[in-house]
Structure formats: structure tokens, C-alpha cells
Protein backbone atom coordinates (compact mmCIF):
# COMPACT_ATOMS: atom_id res chain seq x y z
CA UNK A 1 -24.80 11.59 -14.89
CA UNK A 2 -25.32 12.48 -18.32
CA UNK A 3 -27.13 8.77 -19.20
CA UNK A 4 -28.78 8.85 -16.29
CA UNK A 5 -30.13 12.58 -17.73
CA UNK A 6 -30.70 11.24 -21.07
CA UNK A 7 -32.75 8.75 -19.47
CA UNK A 8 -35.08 10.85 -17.49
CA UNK A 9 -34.00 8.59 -14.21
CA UNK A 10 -34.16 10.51 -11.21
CA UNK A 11 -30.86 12.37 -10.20
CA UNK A 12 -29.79 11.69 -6.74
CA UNK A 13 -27.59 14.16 -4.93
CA UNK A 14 -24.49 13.06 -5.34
CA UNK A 15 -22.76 11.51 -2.31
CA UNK A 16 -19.19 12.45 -0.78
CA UNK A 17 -16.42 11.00 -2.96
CA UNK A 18 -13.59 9.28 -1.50
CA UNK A 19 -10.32 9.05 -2.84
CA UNK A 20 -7.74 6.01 -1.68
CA UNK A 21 -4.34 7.91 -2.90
CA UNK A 22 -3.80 10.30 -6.08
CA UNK A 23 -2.05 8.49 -8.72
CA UNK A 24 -3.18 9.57 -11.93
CA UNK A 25 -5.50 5.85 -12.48
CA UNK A 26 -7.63 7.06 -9.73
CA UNK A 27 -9.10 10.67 -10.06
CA UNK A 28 -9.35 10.48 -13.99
CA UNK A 29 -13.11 11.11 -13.90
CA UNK A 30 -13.07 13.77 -10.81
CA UNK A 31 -13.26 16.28 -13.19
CA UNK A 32 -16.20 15.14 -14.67
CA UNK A 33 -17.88 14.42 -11.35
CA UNK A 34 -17.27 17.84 -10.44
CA UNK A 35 -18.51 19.75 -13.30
CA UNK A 36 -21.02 17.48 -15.38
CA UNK A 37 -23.28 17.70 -12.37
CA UNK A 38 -23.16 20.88 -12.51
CA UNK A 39 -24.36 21.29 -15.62
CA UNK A 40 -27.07 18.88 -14.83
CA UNK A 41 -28.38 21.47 -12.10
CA UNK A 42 -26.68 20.03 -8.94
CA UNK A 43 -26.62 23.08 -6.64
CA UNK A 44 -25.18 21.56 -3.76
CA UNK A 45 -20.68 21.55 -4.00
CA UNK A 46 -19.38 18.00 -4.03
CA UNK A 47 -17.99 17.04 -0.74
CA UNK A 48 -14.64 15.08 -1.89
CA UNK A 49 -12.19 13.29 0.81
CA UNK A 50 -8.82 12.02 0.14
CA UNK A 51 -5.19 12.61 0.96
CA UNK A 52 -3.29 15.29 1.43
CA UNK A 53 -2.73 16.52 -2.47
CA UNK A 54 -6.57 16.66 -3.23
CA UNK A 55 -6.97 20.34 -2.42
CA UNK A 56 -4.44 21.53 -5.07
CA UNK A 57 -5.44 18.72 -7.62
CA UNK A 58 -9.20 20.33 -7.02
CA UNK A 59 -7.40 23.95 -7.39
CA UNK A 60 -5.67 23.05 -10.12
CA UNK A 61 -9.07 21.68 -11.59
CA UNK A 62 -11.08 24.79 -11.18
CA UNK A 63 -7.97 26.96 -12.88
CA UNK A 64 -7.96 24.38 -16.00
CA UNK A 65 -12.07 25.36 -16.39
CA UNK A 66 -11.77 28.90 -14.49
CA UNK A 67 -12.63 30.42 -18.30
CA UNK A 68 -15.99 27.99 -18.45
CA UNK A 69 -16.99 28.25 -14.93
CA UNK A 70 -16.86 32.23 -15.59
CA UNK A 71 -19.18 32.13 -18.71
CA UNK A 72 -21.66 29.88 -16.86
CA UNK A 73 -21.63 32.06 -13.86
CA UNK A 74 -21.90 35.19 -15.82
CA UNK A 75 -22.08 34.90 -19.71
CA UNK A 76 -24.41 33.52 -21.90
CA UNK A 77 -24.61 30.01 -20.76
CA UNK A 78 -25.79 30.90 -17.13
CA UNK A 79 -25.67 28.28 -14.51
CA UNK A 80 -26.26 28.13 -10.84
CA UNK A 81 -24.07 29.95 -8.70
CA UNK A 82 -22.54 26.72 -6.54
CA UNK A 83 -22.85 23.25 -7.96
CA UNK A 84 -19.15 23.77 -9.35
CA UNK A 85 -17.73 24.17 -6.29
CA UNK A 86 -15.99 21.39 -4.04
CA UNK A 87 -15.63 20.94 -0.14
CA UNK A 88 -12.35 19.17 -0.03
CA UNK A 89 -11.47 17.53 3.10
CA UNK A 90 -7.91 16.42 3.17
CA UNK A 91 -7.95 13.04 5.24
CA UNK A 92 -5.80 11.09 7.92
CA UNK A 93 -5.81 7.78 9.51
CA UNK A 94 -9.35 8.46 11.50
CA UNK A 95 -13.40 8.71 11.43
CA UNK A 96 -13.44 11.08 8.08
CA UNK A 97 -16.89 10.90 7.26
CA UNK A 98 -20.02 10.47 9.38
CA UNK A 99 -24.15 10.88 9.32
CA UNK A 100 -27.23 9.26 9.64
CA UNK A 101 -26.60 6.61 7.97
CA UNK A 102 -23.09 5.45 7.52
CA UNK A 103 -19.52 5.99 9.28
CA UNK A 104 -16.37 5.59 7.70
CA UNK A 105 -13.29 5.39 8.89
CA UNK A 106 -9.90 5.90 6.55
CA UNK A 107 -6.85 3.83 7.43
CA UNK A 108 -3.14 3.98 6.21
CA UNK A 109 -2.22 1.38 3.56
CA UNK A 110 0.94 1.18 1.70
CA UNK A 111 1.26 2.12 -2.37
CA UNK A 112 4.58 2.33 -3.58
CA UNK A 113 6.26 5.07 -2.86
CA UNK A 114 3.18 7.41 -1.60
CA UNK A 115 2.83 8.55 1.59
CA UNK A 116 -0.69 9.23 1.86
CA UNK A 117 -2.78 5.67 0.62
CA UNK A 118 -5.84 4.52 2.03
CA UNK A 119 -8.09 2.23 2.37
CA UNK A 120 -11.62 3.10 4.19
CA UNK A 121 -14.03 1.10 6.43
CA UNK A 122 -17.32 1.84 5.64
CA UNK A 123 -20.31 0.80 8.79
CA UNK A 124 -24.02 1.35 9.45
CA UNK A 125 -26.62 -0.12 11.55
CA UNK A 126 -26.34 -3.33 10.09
CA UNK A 127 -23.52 -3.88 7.41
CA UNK A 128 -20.01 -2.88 7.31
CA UNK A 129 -17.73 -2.94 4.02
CA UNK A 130 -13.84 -2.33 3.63
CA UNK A 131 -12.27 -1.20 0.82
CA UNK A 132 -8.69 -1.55 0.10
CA UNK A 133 -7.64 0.90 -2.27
CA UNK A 134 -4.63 -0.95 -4.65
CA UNK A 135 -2.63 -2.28 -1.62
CA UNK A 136 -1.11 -5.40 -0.81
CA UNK A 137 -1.32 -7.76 2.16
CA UNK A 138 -0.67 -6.32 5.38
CA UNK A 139 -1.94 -6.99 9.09
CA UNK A 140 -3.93 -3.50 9.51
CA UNK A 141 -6.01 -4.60 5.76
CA UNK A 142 -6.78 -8.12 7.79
CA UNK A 143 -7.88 -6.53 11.14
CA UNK A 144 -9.74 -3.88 9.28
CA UNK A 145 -11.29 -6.65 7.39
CA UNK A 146 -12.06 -8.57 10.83
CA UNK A 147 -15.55 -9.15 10.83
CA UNK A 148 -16.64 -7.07 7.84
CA UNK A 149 -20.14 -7.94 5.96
CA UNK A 150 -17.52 -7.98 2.63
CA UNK A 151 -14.07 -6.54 1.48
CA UNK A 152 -13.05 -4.87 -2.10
CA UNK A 153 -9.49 -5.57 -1.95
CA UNK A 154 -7.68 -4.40 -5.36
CA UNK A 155 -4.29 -5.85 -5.14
């Protein structure tokens, strides 16, 4: 976000994020998703998705910054009032996410010893894409796969 700042490229609104499962590889940068934007003048709160786990990480998250958050909102570094904040929706094997444009549906996968791993199935008018999360082979990954425009399977 910042490059794309420095560069005077147009700043999209950022879309939902999606998590697969919460080991510590994964999220590294949600911090930085949520708050750089921010910064940048995103007024909008990140819509996030992921398993059950992602509402306290994102609690945790705003507690680790609460002191920065509270000078932008009311000290000398004002900011606007809502771009920190996050819509977390904690997920299950279902339709998760759905608009105009795109559906995705979220489907269990197994990853060591969590619980809650997914991977997600991602379809419009015309294309569909499954991602795997860091899985290995199993029968749901190939039917979810079945037919699929292309599949980002990190194993």
C-alpha cells in the first residue's frame, strides 16, 4: 500500500481478506493490512474471513496499537474515524463470501493438528479458482478442484 502510495497509482479499496488457518506463517502481514491503509486514508473497515481464532487475533491486534489508534483518533496525528477497524467474520465449511461479482465457498482441509484449516473455492460468471491453503492430498481438495479454471495448491 505504501509503494503503491509512493507511486501515485490509484488505491483500490481493499478487498475482503481470507485467511486458510492461523499459524503464525500466515497472518504475519494482517497487521499491516489493517492499519497501513489506514493511514493511507481507507475509510471503509477491512472485511477479514477466516477460522474461528481470527476475532481474538484481530482483538488482540487493536490492544497491541490501542495507544496509536487513540492518538490518530484524537491527538495530534488525526485520522479518520473508521479505516482501523475490522469486520471479522469467523468462517465454517459453507458459502462465506458473496456479491456481484464473485462467490466463494470455504471448505475443511486438514493442517496438522488444527482444527479449523481451509481451503476456499473462488467462482464468477465465467472462471472459478481453488485455493488450497498448505494441505495435503485428500478427496474433498480433488472434487473441489473438479472442473476448476486453475488450482493454488501449497502442499
Amino acid at each position: 500500500m505504501r509503494r503503491a502510495a509512493a507511486a501515485q497509482l490509484p488505491r483500490p479499496a481493499l478487498p475482503p481478506v481470507f485467511f486458510t488457518h492461523l499459524h503464525s506463517d500466515h497472518p504475519l502481514g494482517y497487521p499491516d493490512l489493517v492499519f497501513s491503509p489506514w493511514v493511507l486514508e481507507r475509510t471503509a473497515p477491512l472485511a477479514a474471513y477466516g477460522p474461528p481464532g481470527l476475532r481474538a487475533m484481530t482483538d488482540h491486534l487493536r490492544a497491541a496499537w490501542q495507544e496509536d489508534i487513540e492518538r490518530r483518533l484524537d491527538g495530534g496525528e488525526p485520522s479518520n474515524k473508521t479505516g482501523w477497524r475490522v469486520n471479522v467474520h469467523a468462517i465454517t465449511a459453507s458459502v462465506v463470501y458473496r456479491d456481484a461479482h464473485v462467490t466463494e465457498n470455504a471448505f475443511a482441509v486438514p493442517h496438522g493438528t488444527w482444527k479449523n484449516a481451509f481451503g476456499y473455492r473462488f467462482g464468477t460468471a465465467d472462471r472459478t479458482l481453488v485455493i488450497s491453503g498448505d494441505t495435503t492430498f485428500t478427496a474433498e481438495m480433488v472434487e473441489q478442484a473438479r472442473g476448476a479454471d486453475g488450482l493454488g495448491h501449497e502442499a
